[in-house]
PDB file of N, CA and C in Angstrom:
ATOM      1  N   UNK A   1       0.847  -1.183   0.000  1.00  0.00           N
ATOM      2  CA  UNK A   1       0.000   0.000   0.000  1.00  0.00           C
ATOM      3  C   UNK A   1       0.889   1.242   0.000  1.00  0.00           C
ATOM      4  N   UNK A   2       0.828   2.243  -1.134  1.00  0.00           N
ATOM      5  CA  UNK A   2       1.571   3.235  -1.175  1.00  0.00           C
ATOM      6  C   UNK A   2       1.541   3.782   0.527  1.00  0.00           C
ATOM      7  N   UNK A   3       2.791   5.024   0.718  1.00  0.00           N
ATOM      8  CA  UNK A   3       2.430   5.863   2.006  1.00  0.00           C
ATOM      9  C   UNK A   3       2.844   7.324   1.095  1.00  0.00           C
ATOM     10  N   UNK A   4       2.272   8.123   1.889  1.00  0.00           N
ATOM     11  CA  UNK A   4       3.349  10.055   1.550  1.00  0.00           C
ATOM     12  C   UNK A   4       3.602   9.671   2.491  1.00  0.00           C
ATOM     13  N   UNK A   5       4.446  10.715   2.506  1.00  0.00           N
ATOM     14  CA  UNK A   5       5.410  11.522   3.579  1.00  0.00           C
ATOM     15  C   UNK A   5       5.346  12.887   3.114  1.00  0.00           C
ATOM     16  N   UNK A   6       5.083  13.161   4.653  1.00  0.00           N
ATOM     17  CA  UNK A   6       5.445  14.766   4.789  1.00  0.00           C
ATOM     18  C   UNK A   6       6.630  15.035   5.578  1.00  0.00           C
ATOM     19  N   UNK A   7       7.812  15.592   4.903  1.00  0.00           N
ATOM     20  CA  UNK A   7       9.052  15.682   5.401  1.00  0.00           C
ATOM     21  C   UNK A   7       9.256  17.162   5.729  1.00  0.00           C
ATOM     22  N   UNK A   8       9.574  17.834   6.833  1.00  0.00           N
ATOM     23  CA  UNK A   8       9.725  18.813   6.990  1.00  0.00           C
ATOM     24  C   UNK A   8      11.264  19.154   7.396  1.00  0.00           C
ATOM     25  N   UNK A   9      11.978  19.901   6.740  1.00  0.00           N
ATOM     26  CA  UNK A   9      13.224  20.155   7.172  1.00  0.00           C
ATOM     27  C   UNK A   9      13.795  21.693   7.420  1.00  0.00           C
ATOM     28  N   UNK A  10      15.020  21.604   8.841  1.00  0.00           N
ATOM     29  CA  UNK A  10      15.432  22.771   9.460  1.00  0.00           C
ATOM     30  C   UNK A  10      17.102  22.683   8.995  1.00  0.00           C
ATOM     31  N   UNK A  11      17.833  24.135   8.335  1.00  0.00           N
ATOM     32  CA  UNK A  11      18.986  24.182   8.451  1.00  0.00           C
ATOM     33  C   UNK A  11      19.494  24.427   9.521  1.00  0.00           C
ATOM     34  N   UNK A  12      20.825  24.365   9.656  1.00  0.00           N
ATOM     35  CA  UNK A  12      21.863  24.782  10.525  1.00  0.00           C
ATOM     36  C   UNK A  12      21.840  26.418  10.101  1.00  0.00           C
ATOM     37  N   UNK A  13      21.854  27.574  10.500  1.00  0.00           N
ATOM     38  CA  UNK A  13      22.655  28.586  10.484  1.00  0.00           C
ATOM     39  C   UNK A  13      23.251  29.100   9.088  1.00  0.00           C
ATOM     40  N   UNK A  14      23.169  29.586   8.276  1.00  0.00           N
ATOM     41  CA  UNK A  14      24.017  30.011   6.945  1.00  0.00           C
ATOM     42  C   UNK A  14      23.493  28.370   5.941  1.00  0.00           C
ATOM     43  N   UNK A  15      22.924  27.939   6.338  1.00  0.00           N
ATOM     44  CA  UNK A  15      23.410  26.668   5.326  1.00  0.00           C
ATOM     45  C   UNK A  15      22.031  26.018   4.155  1.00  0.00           C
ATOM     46  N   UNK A  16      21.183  27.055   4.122  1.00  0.00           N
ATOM     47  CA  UNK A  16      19.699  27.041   3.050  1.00  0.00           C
ATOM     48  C   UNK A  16      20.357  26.445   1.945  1.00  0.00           C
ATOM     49  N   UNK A  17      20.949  27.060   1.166  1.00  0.00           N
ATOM     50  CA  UNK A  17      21.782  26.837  -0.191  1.00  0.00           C
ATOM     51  C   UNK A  17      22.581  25.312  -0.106  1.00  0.00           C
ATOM     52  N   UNK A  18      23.078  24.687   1.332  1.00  0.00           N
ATOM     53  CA  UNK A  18      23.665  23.568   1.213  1.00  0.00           C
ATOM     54  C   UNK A  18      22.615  22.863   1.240  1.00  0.00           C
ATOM     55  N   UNK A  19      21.483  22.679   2.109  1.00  0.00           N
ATOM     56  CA  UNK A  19      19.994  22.251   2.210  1.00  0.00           C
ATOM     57  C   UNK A  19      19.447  21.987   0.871  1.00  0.00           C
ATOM     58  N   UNK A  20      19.493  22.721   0.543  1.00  0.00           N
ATOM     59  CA  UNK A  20      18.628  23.206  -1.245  1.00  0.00           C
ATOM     60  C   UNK A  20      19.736  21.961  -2.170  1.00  0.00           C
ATOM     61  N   UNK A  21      20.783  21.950  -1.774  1.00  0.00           N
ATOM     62  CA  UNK A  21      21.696  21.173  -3.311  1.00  0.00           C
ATOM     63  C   UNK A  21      21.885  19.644  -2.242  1.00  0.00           C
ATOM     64  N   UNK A  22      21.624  19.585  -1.501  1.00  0.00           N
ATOM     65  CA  UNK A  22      21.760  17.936  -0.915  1.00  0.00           C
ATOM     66  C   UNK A  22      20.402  17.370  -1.183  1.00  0.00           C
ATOM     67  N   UNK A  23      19.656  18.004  -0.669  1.00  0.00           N
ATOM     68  CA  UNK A  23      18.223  17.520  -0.993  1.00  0.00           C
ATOM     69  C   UNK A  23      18.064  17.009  -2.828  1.00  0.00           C
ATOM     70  N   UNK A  24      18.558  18.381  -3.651  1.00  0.00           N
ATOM     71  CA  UNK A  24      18.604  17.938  -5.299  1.00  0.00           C
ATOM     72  C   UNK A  24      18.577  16.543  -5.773  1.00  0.00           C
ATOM     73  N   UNK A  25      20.016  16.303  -4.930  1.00  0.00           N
ATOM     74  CA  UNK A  25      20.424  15.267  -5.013  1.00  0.00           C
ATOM     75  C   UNK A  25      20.091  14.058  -4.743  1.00  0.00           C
ATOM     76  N   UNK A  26      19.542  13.911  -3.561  1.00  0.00           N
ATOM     77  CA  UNK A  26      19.068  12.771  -3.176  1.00  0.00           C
ATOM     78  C   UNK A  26      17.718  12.584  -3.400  1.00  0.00           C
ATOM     79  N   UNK A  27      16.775  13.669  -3.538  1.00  0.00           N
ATOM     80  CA  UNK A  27      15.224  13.679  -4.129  1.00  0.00           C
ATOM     81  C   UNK A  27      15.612  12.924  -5.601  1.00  0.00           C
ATOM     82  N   UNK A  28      16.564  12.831  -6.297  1.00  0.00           N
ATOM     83  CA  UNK A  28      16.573  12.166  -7.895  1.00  0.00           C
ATOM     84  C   UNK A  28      16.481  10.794  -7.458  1.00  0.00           C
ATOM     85  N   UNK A  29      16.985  10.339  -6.325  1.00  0.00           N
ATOM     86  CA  UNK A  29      17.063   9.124  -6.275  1.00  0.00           C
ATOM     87  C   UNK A  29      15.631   8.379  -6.002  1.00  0.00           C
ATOM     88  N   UNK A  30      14.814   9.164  -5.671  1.00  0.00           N
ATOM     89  CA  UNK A  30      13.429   8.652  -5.045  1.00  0.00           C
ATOM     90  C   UNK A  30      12.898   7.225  -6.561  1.00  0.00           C
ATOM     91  N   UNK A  31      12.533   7.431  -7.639  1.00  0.00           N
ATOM     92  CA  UNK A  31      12.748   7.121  -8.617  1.00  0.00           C
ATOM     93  C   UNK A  31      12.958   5.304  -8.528  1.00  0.00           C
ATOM     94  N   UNK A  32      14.202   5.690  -8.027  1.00  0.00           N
ATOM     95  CA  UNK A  32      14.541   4.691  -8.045  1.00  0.00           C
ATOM     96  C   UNK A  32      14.647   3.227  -7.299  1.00  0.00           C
ATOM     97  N   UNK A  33      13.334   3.775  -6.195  1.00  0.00           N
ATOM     98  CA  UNK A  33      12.970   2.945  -5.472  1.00  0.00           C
ATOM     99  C   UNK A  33      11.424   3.265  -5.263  1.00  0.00           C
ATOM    100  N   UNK A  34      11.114   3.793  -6.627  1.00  0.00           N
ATOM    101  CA  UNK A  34       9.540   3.658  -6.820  1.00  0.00           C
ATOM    102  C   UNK A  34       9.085   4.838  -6.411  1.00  0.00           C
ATOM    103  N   UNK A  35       9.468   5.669  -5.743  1.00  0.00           N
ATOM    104  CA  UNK A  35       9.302   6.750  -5.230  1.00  0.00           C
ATOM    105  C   UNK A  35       8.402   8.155  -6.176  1.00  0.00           C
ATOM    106  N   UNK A  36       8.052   8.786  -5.676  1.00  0.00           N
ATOM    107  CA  UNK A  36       8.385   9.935  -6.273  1.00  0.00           C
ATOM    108  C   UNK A  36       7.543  11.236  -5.272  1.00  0.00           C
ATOM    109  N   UNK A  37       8.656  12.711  -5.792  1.00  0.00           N
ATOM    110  CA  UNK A  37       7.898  14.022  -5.220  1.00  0.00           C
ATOM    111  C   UNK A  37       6.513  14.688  -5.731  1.00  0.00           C
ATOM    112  N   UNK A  38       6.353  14.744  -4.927  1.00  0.00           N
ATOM    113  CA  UNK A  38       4.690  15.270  -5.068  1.00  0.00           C
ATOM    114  C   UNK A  38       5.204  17.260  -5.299  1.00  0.00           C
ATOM    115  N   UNK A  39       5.826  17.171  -3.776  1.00  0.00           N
ATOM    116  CA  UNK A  39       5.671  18.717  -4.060  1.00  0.00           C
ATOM    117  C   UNK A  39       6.812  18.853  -2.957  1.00  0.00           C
ATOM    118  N   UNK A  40       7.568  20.165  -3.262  1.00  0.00           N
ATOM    119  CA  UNK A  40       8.710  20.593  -2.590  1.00  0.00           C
ATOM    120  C   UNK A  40       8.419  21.888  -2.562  1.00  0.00           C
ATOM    121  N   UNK A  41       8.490  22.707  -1.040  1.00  0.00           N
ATOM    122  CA  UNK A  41       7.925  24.224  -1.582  1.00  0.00           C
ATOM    123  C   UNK A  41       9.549  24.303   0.169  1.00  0.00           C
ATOM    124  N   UNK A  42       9.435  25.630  -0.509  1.00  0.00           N
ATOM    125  CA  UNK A  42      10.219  26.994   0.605  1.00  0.00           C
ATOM    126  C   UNK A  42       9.420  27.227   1.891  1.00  0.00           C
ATOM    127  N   UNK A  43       9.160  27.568   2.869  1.00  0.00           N
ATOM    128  CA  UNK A  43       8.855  28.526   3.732  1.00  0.00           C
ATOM    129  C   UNK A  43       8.837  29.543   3.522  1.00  0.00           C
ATOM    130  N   UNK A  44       8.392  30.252   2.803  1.00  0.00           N
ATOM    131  CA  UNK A  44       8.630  32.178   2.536  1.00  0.00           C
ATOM    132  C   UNK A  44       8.703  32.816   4.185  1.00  0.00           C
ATOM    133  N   UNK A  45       7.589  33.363   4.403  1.00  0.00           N
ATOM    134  CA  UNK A  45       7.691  34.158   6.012  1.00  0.00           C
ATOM    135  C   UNK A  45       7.877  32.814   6.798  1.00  0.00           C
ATOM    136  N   UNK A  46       8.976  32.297   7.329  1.00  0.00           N
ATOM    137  CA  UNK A  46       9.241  31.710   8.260  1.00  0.00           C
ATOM    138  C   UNK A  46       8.856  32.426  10.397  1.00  0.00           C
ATOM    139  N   UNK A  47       8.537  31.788  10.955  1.00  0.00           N
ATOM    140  CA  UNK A  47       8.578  32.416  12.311  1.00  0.00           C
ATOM    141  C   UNK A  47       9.648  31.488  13.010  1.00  0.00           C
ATOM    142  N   UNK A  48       9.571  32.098  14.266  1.00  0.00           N
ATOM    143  CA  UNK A  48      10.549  31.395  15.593  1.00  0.00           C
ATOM    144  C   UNK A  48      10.203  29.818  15.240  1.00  0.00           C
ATOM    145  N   UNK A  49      11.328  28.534  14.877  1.00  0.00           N
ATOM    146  CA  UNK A  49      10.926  27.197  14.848  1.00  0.00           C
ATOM    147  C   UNK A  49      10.543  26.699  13.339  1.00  0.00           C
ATOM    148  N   UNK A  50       9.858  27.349  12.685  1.00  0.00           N
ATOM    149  CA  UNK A  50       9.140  27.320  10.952  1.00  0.00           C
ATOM    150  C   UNK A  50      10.249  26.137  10.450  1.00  0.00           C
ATOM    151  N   UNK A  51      10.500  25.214   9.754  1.00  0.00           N
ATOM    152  CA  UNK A  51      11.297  24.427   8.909  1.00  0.00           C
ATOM    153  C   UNK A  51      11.119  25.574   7.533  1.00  0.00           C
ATOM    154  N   UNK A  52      12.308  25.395   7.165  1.00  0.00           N
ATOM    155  CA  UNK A  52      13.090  25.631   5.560  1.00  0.00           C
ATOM    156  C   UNK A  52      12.386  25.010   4.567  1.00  0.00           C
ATOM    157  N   UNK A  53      12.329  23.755   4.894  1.00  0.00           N
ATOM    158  CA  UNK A  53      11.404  22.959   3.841  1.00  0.00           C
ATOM    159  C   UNK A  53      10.598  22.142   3.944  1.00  0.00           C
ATOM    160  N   UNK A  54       9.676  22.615   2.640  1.00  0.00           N
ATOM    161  CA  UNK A  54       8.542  21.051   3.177  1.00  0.00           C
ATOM    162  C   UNK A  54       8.239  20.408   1.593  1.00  0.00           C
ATOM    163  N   UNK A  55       8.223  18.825   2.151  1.00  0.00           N
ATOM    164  CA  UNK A  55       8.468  18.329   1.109  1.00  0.00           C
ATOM    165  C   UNK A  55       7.128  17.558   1.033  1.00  0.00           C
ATOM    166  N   UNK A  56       6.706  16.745   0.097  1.00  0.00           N
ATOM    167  CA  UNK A  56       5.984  15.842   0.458  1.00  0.00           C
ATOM    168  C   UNK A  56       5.626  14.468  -1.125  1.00  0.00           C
ATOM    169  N   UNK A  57       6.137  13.878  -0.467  1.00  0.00           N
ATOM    170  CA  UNK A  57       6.485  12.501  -0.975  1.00  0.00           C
ATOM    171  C   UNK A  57       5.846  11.141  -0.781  1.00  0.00           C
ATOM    172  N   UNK A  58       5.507  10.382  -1.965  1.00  0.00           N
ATOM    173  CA  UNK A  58       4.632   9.368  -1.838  1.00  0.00           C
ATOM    174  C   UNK A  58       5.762   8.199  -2.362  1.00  0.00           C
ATOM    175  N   UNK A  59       5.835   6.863  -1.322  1.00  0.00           N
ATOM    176  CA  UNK A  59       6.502   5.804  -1.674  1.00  0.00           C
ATOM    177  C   UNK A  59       5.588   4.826  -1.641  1.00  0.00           C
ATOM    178  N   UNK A  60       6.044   3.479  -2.305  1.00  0.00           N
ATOM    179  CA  UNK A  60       5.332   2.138  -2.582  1.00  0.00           C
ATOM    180  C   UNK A  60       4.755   1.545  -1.640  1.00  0.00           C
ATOM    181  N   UNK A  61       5.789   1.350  -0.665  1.00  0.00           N
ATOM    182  CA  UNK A  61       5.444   0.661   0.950  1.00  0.00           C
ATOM    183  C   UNK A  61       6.540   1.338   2.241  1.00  0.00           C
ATOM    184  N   UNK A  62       6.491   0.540   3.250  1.00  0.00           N
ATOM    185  CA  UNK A  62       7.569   1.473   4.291  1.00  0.00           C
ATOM    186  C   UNK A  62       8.855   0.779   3.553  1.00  0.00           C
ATOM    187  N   UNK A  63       8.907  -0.715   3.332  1.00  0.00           N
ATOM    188  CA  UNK A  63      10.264  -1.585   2.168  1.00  0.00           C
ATOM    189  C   UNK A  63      10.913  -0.759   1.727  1.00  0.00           C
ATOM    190  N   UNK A  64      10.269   0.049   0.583  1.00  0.00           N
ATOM    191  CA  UNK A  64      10.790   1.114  -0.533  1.00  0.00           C
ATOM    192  C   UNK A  64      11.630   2.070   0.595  1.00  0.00           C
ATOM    193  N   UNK A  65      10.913   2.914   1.185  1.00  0.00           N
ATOM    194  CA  UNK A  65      10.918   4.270   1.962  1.00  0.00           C
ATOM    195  C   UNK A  65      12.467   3.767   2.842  1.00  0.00           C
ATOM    196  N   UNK A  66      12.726   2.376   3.356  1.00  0.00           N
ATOM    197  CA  UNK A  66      13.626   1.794   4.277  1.00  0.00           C
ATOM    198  C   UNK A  66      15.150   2.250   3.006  1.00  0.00           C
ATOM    199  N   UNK A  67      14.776   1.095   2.260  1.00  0.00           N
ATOM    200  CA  UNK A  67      15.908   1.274   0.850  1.00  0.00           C
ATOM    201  C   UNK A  67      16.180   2.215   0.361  1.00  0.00           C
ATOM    202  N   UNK A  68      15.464   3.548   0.021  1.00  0.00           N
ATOM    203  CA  UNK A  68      15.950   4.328  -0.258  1.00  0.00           C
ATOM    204  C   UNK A  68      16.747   5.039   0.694  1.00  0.00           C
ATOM    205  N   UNK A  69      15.966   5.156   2.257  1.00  0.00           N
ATOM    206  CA  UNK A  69      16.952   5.685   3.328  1.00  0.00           C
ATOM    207  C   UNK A  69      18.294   4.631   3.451  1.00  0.00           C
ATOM    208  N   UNK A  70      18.241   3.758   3.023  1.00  0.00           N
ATOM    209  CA  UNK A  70      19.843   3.393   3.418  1.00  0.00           C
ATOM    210  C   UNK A  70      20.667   2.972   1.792  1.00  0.00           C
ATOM    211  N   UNK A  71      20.096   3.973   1.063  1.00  0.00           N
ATOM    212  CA  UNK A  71      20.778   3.560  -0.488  1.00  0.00           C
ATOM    213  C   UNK A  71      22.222   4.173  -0.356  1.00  0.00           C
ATOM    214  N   UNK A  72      23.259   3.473  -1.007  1.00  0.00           N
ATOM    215  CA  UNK A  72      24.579   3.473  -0.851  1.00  0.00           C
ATOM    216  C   UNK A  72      24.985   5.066  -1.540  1.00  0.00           C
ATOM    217  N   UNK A  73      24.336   5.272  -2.369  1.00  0.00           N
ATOM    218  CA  UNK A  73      24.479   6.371  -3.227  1.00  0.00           C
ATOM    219  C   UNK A  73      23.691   7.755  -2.139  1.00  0.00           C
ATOM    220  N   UNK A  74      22.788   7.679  -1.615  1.00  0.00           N
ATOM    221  CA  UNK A  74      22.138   8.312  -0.404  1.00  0.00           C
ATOM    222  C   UNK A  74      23.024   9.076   0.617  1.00  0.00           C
ATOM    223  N   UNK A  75      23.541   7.515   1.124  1.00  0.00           N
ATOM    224  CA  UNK A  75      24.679   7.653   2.356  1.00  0.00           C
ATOM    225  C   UNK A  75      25.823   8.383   1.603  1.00  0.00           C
ATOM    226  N   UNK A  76      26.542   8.184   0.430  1.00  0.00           N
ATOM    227  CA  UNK A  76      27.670   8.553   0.411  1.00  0.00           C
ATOM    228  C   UNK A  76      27.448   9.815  -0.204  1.00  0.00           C
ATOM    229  N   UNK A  77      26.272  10.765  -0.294  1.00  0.00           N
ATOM    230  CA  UNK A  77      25.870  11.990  -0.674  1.00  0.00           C
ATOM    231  C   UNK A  77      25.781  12.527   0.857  1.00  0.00           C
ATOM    232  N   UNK A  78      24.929  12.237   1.744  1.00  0.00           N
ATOM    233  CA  UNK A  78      25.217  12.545   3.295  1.00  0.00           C
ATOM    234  C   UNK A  78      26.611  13.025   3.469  1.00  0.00           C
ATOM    235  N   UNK A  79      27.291  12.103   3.632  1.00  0.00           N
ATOM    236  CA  UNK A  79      29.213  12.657   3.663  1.00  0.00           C
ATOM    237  C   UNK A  79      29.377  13.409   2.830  1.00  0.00           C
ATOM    238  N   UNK A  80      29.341  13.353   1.687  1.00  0.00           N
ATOM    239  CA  UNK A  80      29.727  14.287   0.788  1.00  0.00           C
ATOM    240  C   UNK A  80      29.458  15.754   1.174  1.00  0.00           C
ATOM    241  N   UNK A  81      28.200  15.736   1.295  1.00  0.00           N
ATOM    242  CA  UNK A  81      27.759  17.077   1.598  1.00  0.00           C
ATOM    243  C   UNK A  81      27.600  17.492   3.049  1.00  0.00           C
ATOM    244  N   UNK A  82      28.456  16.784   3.623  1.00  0.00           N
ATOM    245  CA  UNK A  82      27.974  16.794   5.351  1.00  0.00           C
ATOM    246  C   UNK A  82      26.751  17.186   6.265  1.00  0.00           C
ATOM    247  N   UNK A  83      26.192  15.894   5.651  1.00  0.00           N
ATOM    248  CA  UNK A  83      24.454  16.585   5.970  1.00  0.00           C
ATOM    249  C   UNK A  83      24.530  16.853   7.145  1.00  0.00           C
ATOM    250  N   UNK A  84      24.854  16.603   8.213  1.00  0.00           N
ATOM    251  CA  UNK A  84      25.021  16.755   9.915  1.00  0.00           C
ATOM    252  C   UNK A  84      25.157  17.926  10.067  1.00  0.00           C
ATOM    253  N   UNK A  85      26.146  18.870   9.491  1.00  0.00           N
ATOM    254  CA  UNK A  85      26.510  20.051   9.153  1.00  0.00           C
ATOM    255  C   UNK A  85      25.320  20.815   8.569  1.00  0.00           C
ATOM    256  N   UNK A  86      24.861  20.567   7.864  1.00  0.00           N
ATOM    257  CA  UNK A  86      24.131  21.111   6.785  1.00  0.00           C
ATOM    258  C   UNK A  86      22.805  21.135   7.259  1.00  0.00           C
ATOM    259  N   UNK A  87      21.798  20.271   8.428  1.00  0.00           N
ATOM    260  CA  UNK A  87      20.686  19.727   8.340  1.00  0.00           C
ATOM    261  C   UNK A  87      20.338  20.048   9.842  1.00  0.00           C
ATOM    262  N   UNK A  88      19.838  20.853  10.213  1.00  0.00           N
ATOM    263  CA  UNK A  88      19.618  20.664  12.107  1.00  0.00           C
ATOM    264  C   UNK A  88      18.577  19.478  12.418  1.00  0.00           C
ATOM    265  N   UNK A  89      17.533  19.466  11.295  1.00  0.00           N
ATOM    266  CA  UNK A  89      16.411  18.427  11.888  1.00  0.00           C
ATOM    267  C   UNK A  89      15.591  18.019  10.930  1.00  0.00           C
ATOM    268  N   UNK A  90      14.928  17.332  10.952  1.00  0.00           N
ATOM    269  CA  UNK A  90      13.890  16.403  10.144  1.00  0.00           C
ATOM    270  C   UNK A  90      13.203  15.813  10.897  1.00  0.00           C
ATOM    271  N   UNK A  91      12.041  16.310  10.367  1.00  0.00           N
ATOM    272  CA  UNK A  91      11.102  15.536  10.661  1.00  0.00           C
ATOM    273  C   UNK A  91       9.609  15.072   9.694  1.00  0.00           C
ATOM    274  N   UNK A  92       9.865  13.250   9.798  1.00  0.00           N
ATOM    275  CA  UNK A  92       8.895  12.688   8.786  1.00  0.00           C
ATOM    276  C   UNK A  92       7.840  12.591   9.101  1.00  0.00           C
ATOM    277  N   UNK A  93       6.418  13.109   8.798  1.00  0.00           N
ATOM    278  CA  UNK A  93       5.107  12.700   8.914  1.00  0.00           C
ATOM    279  C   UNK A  93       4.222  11.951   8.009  1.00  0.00           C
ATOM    280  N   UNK A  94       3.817  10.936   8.488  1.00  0.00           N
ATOM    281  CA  UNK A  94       3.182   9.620   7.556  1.00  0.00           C
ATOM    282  C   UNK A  94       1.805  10.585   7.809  1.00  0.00           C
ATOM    283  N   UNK A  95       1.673  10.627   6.275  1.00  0.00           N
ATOM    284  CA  UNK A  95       0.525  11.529   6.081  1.00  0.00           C
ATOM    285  C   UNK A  95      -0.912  11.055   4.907  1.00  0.00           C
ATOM    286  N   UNK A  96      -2.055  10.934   4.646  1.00  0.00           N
ATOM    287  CA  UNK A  96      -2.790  10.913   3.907  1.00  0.00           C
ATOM    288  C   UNK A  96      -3.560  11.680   3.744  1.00  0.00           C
ATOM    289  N   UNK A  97      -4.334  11.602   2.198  1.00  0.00           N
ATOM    290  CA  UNK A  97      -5.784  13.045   1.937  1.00  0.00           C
ATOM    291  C   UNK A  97      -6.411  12.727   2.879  1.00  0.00           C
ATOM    292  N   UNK A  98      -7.013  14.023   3.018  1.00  0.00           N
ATOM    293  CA  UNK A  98      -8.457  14.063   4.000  1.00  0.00           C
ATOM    294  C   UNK A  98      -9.460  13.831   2.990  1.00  0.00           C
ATOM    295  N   UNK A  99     -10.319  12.588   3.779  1.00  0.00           N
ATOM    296  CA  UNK A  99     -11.511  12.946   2.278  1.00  0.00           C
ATOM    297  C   UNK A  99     -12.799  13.705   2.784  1.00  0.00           C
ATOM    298  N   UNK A 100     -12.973  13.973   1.224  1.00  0.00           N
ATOM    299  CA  UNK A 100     -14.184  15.039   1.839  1.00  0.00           C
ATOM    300  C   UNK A 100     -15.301  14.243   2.063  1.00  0.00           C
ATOM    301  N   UNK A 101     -15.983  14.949   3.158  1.00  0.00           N
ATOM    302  CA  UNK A 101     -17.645  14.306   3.604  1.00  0.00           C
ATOM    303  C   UNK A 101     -18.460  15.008   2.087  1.00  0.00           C
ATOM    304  N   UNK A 102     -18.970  14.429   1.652  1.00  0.00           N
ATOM    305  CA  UNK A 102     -20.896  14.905   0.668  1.00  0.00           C
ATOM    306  C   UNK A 102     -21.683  15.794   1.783  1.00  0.00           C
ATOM    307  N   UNK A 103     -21.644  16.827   1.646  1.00  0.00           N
ATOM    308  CA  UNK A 103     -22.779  17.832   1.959  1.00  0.00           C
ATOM    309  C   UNK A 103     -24.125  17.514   1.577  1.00  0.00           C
ATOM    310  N   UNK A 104     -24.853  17.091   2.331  1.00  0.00           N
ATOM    311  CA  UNK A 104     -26.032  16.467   2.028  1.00  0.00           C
ATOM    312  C   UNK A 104     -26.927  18.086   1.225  1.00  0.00           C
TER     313      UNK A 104
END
């Protein structure tokens, strides 16, 4: 059974632009484990706490969603770009539509 995800993410300090090109990167890979982005937007007026980004992403099963988090090409983009550095927080929300009620 497919899932989304709603991924919300916080930079470190100076580091939007490193945020913005790690993510590039590893969002191509979704693809390839069936994946794919729905929608990636900015925060414009951010407040005190607001995440940088919000993403939101639909995978095959949690299987897929596991494999892609530990894809070799994934991890060695993490180092590369020192996501630790780069990333203060994440956080994933298993999310679905609301459906609408019929207005009688």
């Amino acid at each position: 059974m497919p899932i989304q995800l709603c991924v919300l993410l916080w930079e470190h300090p100076g580091r939007a632009q490193d945020l913005a090109a790690f993510e590039d990167e590893v969002l191509a890979l979704l693809s390839q484990h069936g994946g794919r982005l729905i929608s990636r937007h900015i925060v414009m007026e951010r407040h005190d706490g607001d995440p940088l980004e919000v993403q939101l992403i639909e995978m095959p099963d949690e299987e897929a969603l596991a494999e892609y988090l530990r894809d070799p090409v994934r991890v060695r983009l993490a180092h590369t770009h020192d996501r630790d550095a780069v990333i203060a927080r994440t956080q994933l929300l298993r999310v679905e539509p609301r459906r609408q009620q019929s207005v009688p």
